[in-house]
C-alpha atoms as a PDB file:
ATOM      1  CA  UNK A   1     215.680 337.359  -0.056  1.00  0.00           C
ATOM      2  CA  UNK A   2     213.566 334.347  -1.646  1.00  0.00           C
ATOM      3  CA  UNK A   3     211.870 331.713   0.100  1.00  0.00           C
ATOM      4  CA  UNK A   4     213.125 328.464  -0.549  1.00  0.00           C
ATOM      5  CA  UNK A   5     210.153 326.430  -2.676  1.00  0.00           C
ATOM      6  CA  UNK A   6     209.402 323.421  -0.739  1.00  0.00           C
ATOM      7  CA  UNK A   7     210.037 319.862  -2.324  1.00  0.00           C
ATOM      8  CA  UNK A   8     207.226 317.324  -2.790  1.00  0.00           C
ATOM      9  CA  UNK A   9     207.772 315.383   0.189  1.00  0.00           C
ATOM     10  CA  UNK A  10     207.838 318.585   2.158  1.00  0.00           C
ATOM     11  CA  UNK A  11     204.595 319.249   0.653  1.00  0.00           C
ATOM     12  CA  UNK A  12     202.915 316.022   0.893  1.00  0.00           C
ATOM     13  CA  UNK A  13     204.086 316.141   4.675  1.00  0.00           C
ATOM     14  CA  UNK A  14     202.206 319.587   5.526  1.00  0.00           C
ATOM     15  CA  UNK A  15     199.238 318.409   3.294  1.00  0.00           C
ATOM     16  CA  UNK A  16     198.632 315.638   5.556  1.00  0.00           C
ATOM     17  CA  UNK A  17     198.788 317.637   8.385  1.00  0.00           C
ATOM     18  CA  UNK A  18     196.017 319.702   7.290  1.00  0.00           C
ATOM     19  CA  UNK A  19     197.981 322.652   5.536  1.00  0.00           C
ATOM     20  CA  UNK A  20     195.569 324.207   2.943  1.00  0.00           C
ATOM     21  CA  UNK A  21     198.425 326.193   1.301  1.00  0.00           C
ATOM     22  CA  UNK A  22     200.450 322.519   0.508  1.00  0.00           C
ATOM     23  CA  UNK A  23     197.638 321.137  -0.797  1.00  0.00           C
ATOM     24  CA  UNK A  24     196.619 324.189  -2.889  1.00  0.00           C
ATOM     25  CA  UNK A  25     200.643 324.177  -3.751  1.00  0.00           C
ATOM     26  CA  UNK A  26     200.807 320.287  -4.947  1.00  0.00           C
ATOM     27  CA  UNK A  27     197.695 320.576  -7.422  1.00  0.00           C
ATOM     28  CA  UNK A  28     199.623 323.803  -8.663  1.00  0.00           C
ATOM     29  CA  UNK A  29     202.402 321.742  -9.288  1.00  0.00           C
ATOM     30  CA  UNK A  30     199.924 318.753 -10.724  1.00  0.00           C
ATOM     31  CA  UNK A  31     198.352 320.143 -12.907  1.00  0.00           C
ATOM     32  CA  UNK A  32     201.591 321.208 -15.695  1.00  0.00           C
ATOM     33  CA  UNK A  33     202.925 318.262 -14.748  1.00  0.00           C
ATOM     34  CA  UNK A  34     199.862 315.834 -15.859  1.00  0.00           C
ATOM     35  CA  UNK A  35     199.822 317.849 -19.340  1.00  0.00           C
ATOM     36  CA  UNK A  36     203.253 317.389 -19.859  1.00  0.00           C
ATOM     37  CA  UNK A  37     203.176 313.449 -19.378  1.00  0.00           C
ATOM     38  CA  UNK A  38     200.238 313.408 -21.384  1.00  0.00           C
ATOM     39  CA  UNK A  39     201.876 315.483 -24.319  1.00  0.00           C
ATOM     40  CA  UNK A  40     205.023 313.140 -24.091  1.00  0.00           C
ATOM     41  CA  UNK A  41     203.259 309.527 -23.329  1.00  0.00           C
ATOM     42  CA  UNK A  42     200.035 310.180 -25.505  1.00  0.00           C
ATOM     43  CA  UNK A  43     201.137 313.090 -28.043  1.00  0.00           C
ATOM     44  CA  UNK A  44     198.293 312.461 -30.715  1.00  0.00           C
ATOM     45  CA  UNK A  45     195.142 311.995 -28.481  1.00  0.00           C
ATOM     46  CA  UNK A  46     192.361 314.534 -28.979  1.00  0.00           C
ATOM     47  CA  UNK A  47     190.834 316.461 -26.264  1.00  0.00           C
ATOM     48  CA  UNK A  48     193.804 316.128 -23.965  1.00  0.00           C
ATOM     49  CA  UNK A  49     193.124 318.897 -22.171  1.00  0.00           C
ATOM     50  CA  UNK A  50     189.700 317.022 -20.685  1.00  0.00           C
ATOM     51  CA  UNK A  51     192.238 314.471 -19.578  1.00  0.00           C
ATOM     52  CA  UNK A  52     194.255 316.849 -17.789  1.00  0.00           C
ATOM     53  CA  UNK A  53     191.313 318.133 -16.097  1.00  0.00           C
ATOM     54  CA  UNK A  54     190.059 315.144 -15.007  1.00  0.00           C
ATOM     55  CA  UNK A  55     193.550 313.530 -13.760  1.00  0.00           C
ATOM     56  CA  UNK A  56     194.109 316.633 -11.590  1.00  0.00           C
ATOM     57  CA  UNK A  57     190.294 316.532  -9.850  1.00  0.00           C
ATOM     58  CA  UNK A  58     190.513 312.479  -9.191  1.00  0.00           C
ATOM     59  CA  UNK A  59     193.900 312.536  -7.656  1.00  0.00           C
ATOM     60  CA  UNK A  60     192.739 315.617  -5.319  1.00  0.00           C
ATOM     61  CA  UNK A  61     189.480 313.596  -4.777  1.00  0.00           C
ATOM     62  CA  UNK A  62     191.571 310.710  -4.055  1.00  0.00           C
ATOM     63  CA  UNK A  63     194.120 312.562  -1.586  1.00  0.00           C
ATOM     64  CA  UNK A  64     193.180 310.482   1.425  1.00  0.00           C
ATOM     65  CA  UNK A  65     194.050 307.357  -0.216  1.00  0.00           C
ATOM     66  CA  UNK A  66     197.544 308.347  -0.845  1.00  0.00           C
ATOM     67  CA  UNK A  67     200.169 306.571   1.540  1.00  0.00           C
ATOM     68  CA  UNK A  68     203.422 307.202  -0.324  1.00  0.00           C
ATOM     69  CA  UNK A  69     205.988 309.729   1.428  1.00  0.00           C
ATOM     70  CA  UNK A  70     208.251 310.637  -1.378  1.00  0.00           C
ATOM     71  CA  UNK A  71     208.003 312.364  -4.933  1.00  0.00           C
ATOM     72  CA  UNK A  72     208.900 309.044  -6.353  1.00  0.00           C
ATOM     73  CA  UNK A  73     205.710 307.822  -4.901  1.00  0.00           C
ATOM     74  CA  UNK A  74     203.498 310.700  -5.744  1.00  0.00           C
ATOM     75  CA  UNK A  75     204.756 310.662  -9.343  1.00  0.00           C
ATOM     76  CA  UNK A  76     204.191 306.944  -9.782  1.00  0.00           C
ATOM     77  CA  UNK A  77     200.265 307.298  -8.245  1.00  0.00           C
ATOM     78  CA  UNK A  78     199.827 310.261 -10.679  1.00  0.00           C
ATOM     79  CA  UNK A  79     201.070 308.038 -13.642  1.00  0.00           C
ATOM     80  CA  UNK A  80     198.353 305.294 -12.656  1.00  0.00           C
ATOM     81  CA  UNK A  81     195.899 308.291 -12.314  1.00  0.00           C
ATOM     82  CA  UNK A  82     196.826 309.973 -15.321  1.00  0.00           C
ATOM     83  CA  UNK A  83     196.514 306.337 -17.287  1.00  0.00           C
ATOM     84  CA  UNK A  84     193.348 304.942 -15.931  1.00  0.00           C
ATOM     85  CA  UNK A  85     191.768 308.376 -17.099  1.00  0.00           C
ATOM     86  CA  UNK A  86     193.496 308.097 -20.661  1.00  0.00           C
ATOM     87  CA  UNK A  87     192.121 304.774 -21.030  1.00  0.00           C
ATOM     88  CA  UNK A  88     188.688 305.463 -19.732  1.00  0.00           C
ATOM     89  CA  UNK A  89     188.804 308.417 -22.247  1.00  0.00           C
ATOM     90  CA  UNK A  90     189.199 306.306 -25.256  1.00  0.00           C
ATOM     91  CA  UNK A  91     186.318 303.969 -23.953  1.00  0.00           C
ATOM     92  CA  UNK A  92     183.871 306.907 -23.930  1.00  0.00           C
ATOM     93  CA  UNK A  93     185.047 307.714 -27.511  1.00  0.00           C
ATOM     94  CA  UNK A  94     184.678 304.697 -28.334  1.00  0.00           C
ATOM     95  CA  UNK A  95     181.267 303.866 -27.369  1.00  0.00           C
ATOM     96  CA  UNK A  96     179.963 307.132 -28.491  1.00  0.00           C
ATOM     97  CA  UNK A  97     181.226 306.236 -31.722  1.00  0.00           C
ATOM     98  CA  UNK A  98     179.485 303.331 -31.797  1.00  0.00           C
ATOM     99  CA  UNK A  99     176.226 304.520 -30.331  1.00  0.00           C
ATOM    100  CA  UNK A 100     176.410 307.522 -32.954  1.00  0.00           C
ATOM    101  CA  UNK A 101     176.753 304.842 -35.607  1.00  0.00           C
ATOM    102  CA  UNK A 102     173.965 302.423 -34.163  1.00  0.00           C
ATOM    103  CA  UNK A 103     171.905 304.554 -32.703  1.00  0.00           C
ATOM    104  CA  UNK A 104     168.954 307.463 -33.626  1.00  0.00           C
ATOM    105  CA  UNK A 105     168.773 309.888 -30.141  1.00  0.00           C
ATOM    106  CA  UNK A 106     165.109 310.083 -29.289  1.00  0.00           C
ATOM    107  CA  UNK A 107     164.552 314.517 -29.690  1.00  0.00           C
ATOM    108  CA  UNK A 108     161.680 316.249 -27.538  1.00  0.00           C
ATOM    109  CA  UNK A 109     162.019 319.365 -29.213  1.00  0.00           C
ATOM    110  CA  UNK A 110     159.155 320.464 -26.148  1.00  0.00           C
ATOM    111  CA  UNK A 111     161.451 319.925 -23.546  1.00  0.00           C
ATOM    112  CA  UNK A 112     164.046 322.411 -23.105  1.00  0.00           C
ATOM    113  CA  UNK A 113     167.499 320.819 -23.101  1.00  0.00           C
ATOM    114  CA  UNK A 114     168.622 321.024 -19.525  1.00  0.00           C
ATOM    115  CA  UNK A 115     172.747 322.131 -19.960  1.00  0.00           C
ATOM    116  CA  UNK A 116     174.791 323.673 -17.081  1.00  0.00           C
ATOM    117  CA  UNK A 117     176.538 327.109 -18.282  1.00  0.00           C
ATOM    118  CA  UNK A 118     180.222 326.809 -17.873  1.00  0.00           C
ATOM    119  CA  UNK A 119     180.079 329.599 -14.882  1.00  0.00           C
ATOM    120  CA  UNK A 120     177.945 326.984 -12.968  1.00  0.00           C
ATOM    121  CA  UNK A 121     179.897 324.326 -13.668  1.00  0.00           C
ATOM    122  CA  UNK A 122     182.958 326.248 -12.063  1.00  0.00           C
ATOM    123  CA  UNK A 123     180.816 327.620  -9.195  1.00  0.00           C
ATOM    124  CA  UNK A 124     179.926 323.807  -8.510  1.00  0.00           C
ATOM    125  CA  UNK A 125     183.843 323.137  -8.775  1.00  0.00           C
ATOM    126  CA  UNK A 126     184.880 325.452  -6.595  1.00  0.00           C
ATOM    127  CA  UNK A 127     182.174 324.238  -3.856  1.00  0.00           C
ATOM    128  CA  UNK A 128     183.403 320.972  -3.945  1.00  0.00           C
ATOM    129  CA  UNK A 129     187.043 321.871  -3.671  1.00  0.00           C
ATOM    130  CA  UNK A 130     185.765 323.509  -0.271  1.00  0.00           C
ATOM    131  CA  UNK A 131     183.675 320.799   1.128  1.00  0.00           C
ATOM    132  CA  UNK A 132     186.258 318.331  -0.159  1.00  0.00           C
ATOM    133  CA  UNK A 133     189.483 320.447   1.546  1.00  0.00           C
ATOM    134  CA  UNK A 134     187.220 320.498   5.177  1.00  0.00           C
ATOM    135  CA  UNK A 135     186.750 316.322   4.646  1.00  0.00           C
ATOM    136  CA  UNK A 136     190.105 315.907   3.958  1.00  0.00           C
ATOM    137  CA  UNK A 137     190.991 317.916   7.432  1.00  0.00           C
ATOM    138  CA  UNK A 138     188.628 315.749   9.675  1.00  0.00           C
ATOM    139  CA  UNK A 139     190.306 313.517  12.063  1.00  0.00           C
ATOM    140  CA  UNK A 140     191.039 310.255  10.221  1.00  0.00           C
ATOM    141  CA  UNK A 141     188.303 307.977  11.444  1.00  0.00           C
ATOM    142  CA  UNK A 142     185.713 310.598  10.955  1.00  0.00           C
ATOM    143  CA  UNK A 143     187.254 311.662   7.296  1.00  0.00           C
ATOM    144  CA  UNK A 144     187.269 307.405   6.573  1.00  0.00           C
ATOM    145  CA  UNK A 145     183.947 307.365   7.549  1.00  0.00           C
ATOM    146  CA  UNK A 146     182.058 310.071   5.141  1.00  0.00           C
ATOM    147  CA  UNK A 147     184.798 309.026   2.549  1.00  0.00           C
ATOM    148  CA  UNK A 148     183.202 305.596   2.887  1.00  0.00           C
ATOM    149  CA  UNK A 149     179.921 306.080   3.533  1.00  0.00           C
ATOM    150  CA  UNK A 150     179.241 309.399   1.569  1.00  0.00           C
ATOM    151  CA  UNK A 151     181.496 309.772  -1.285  1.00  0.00           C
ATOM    152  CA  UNK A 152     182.338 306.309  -2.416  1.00  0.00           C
ATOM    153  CA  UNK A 153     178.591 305.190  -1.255  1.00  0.00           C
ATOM    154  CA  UNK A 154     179.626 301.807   0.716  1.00  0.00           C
ATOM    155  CA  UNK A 155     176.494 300.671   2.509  1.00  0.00           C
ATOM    156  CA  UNK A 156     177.344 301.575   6.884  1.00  0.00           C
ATOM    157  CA  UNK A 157     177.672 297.917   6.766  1.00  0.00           C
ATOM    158  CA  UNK A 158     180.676 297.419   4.365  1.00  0.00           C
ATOM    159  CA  UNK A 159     182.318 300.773   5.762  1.00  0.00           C
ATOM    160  CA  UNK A 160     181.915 298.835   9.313  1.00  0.00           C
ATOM    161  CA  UNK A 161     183.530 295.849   7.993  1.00  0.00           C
ATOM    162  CA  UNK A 162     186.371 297.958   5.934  1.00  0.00           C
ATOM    163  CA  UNK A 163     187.433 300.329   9.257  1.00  0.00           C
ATOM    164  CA  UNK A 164     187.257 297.063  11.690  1.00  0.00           C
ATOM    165  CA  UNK A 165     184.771 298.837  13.846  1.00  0.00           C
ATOM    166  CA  UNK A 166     180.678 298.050  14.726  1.00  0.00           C
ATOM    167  CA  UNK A 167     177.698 299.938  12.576  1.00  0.00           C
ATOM    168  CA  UNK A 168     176.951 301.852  15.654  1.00  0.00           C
ATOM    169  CA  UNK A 169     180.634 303.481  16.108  1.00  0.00           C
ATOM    170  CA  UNK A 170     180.542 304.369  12.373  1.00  0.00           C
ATOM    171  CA  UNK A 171     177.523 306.117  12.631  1.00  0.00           C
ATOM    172  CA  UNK A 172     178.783 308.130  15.738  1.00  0.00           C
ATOM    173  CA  UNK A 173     181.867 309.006  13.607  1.00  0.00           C
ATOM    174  CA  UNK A 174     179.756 310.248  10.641  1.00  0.00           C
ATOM    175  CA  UNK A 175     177.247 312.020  12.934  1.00  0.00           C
ATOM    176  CA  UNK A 176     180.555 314.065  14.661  1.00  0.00           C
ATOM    177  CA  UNK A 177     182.381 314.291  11.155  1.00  0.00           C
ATOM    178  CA  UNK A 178     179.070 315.909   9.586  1.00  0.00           C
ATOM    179  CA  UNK A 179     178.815 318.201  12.641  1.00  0.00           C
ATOM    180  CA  UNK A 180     182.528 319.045  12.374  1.00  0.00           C
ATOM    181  CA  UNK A 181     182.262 319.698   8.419  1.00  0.00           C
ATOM    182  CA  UNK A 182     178.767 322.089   8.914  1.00  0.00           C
ATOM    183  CA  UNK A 183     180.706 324.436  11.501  1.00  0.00           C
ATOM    184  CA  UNK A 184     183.928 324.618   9.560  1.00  0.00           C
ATOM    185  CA  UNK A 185     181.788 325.711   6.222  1.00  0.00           C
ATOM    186  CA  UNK A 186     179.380 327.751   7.869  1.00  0.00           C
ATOM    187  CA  UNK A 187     182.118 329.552  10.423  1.00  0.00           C
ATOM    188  CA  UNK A 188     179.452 329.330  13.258  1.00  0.00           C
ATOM    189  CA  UNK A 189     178.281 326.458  15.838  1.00  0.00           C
ATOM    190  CA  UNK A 190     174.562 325.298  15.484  1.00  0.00           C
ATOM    191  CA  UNK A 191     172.478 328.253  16.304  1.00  0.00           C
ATOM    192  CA  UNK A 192     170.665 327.597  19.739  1.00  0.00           C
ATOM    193  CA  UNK A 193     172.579 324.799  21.027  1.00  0.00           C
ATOM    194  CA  UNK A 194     173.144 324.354  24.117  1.00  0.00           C
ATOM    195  CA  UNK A 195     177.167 324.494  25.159  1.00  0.00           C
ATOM    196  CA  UNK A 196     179.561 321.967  24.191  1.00  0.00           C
ATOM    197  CA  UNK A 197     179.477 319.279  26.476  1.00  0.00           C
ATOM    198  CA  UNK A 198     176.207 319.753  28.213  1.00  0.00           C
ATOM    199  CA  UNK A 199     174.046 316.556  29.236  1.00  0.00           C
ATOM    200  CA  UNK A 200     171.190 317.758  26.967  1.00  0.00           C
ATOM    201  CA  UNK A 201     173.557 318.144  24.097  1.00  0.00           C
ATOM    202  CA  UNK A 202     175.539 315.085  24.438  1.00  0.00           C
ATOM    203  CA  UNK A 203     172.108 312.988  24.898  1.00  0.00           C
ATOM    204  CA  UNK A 204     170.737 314.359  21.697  1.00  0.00           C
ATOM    205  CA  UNK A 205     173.993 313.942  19.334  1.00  0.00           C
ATOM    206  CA  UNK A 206     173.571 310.268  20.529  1.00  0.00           C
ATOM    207  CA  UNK A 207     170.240 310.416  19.711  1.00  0.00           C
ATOM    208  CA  UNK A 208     170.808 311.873  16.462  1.00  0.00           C
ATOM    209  CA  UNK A 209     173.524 308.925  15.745  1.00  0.00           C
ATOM    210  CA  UNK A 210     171.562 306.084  16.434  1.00  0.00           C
ATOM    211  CA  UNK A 211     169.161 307.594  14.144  1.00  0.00           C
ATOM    212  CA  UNK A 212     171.406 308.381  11.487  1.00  0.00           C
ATOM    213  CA  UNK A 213     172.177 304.479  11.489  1.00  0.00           C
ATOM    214  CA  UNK A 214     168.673 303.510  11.383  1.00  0.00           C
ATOM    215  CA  UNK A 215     168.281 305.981   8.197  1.00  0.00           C
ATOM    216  CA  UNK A 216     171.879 304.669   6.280  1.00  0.00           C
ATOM    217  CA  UNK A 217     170.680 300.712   7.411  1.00  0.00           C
ATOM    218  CA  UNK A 218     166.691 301.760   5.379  1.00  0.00           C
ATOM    219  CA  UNK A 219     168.732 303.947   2.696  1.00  0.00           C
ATOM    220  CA  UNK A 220     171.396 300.429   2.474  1.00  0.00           C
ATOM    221  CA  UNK A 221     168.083 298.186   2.302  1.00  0.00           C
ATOM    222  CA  UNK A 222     167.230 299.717  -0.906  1.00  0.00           C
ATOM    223  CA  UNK A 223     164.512 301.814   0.762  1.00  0.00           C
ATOM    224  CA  UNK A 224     163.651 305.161  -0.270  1.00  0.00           C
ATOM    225  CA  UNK A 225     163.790 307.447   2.757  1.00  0.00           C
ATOM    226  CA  UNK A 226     162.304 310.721   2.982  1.00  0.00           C
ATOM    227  CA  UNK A 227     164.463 313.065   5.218  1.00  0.00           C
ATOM    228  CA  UNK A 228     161.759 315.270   6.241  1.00  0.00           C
ATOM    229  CA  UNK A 229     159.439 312.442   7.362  1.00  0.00           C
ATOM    230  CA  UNK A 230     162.350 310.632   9.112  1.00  0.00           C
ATOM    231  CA  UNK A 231     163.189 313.537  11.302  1.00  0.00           C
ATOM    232  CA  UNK A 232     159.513 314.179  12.421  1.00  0.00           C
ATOM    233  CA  UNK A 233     159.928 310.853  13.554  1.00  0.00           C
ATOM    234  CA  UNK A 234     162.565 311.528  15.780  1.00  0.00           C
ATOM    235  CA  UNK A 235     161.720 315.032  17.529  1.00  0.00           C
ATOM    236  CA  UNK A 236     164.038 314.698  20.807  1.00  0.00           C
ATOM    237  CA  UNK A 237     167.043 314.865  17.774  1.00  0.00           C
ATOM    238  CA  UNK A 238     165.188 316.251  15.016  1.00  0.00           C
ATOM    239  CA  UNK A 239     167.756 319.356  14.760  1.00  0.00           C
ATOM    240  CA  UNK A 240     170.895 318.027  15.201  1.00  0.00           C
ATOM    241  CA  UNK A 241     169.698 315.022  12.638  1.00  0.00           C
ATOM    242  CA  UNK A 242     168.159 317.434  10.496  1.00  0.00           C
ATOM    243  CA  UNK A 243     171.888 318.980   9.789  1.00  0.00           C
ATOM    244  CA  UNK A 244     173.021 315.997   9.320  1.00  0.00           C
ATOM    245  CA  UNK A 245     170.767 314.735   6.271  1.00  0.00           C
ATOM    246  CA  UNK A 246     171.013 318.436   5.094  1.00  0.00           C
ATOM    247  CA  UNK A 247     174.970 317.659   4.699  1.00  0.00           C
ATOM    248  CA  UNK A 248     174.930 314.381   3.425  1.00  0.00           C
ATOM    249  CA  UNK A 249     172.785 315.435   0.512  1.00  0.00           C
ATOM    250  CA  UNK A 250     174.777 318.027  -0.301  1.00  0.00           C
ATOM    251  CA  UNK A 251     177.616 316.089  -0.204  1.00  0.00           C
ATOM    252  CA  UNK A 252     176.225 313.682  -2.556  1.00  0.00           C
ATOM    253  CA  UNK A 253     174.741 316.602  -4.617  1.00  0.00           C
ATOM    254  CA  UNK A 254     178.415 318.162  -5.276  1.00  0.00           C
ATOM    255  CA  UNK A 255     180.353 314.941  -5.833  1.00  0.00           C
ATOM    256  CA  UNK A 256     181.765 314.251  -9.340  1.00  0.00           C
ATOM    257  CA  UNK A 257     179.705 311.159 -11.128  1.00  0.00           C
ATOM    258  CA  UNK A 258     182.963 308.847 -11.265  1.00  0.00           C
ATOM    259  CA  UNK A 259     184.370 309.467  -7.866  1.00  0.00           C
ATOM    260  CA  UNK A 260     182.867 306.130  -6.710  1.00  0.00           C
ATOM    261  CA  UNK A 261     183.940 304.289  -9.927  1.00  0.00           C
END
């Protein structure tokens, strides 16, 4: 006997909840359904299949920031998706043309050109599908927080301001969100900590928060901030904040150039 394929809004539903197989289920349902739109709205454009590509990884990206309930609403955020792309792919070809017709590209033929191999590039995919999936599955003030903070790069100030809450209780939330995110990709607590809920625990995740708002306020400042030298200067955290600017750059290092566009 068949299982019955579960609609949209059945989908959308689980996915919020956290369900990996929905969300894995609605991009495999995206992705067909972005090149068919394309083929239909925008039949002669060239290199559609970039388009398709990129449509699909912004509206996964942008998950979180979906409110609508029903496949009407899905369908109409994918159109606005799918043309915001489309046009920002005809401003790239159009300013390559001109800088192709203006323009003489300064060659170093000493320096070797530094490309990634296609296997990388789908390595460094497939990473960020996996940090992005455990974001997305935070609780909601701790996902808003490194959404904020971390992927769109708001200063802890302007995040503040955006979730209604003080510097200080954003910083908690992206010191417990970053903790969170480490465990669920590494499968494993922090090695050597003491147990959950312990006074010497508890005192240094505080610790480790107000000095992860100290950090994002130099970092916001325009300051460049060296994370090694930072956490020598906090040795009664300097582990549990030393995880936390581990993740945070390798958050930044994985995220797509135009997810803060």
């Amino acid at each position: 006997m068949s299982q019955e394929v579960p609609s949209i809004k059945e989908l959308i539903a689980r996915a919020r909840s956290g369900d990996q197989t929905a969300i894995d289920r609605l991009f495999e349902w995206c992705r067909p359904w972005v090149s068919r739109y394309l083929a239909k709205r925008h039949s002669g454009i060239a290199r559609r299949s970039d388009i398709v590509q990129e449509a699909t990884a912004t509206a996964f990206r942008a998950l979180p920031d979906f409110e609508g309930t029903t496949e009407g609403e899905w369908l109409a955020w994918l159109r606005r998706i799918v043309e915001t792309c489309t046009t920002q792919h005809f401003r790239d070809a159009a300013r390559q043309k001109r800088n192709r017709a203006g323009e003489t590209p300064f060659v170093d033929d000493d320096i070797p050109a530094q490309q990634v191999s296609p296997s990388q590039a789908t390595a460094a995919e497939e990473q960020w599908r996996q940090v992005f999936t455990q974001i997305f599955q935070l609780p909601d003030e701790q996902r808003q927080a490194i959404y904020l903070c971390h992927l769109k790069e708001l200063s802890v100030a302007d995040a503040a301001a955006q979730m209604g809450k003080t510097q200080g209780a954003v910083s908690g939330l992206l010191q417990r969100g970053l903790r969170t995110l480490r465990e669920r990709m590494t499968n494993a607590p922090d090695p050597g900590s003491p147990d959950a809920g312990s006074p010497r625990l508890t005192q240094a995740q505080d610790e480790a928060a107000a000095a992860l708002l100290v950090y994002l306020r130099r970092r916001d400042a325009g300051e460049h901030v060296a994370p090694a030298a930072f956490i020598v200067e906090h040795p009664s955290c300097a582990e549990e904040l030393r995880h936390m600017l581990e993740w945070i750059e390798r958050i930044q290092a994985l995220r797509p150039a135009n997810l803060k566009e």
